[in-house]
Protein backbone atom coordinates (compact mmCIF):
# COMPACT_ATOMS: atom_id res chain seq x y z
CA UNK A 1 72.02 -157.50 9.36
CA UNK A 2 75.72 -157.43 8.11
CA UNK A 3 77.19 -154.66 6.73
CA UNK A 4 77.08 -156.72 2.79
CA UNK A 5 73.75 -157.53 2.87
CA UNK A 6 72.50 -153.77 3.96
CA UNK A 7 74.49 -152.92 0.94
CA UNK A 8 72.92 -155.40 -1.13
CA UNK A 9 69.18 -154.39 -0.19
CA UNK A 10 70.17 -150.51 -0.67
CA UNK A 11 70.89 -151.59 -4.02
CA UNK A 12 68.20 -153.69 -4.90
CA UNK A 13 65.75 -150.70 -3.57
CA UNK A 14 67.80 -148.28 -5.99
CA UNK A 15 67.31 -151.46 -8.85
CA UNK A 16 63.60 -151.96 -8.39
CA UNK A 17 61.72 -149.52 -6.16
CA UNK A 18 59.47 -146.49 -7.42
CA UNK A 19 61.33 -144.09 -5.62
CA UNK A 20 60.89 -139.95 -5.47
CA UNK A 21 64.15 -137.90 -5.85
CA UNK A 22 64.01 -137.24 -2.25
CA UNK A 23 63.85 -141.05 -1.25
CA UNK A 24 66.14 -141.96 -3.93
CA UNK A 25 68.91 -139.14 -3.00
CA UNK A 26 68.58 -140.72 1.05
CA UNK A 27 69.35 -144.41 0.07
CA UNK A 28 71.75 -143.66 -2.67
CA UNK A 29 73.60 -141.29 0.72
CA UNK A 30 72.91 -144.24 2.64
CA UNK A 31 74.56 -146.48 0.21
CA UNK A 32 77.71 -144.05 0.34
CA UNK A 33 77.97 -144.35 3.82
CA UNK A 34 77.70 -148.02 3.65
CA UNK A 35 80.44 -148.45 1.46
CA UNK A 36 82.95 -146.02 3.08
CA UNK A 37 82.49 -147.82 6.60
CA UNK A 38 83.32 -151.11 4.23
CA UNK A 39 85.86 -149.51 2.88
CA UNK A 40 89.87 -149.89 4.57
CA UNK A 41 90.30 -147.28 7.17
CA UNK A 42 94.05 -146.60 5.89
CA UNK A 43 92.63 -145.62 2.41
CA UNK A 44 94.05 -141.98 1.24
CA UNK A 45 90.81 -141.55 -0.95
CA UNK A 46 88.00 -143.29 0.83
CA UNK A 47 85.43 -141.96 -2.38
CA UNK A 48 87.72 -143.78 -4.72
CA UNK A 49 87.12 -147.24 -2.69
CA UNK A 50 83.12 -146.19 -2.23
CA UNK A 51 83.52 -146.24 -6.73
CA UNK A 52 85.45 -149.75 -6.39
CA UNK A 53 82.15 -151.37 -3.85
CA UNK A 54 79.91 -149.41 -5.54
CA UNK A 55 79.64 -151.32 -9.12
């Protein structure tokens, strides 16, 4: 599975699953980490390109 599309069904779990706050705290981290290994690896404030992905 490419990076996009585990991003894409993270998101549409977060959309659309029941999820408990435990469950929902572990894909929403798992999202982050996604989208700072998508992000450029010369980027000063990797949490401000996770925000950019991220909407």
């Amino acid at each position: 599975m490419s990076r996009i599309d585990h991003i894409a069904e993270l998101r549409a779990e977060l959309a659309h699953c029941v999820l408990t706050k435990r469950e929902r705290a572990e894909i929403e981290a798992e999202l982050r980490s996604a989208l700072l290994a998508l992000a450029p690896s010369d980027d000063s404030a990797p949490e401000a390109a996770c925000e950019a992905y991220a909407a």
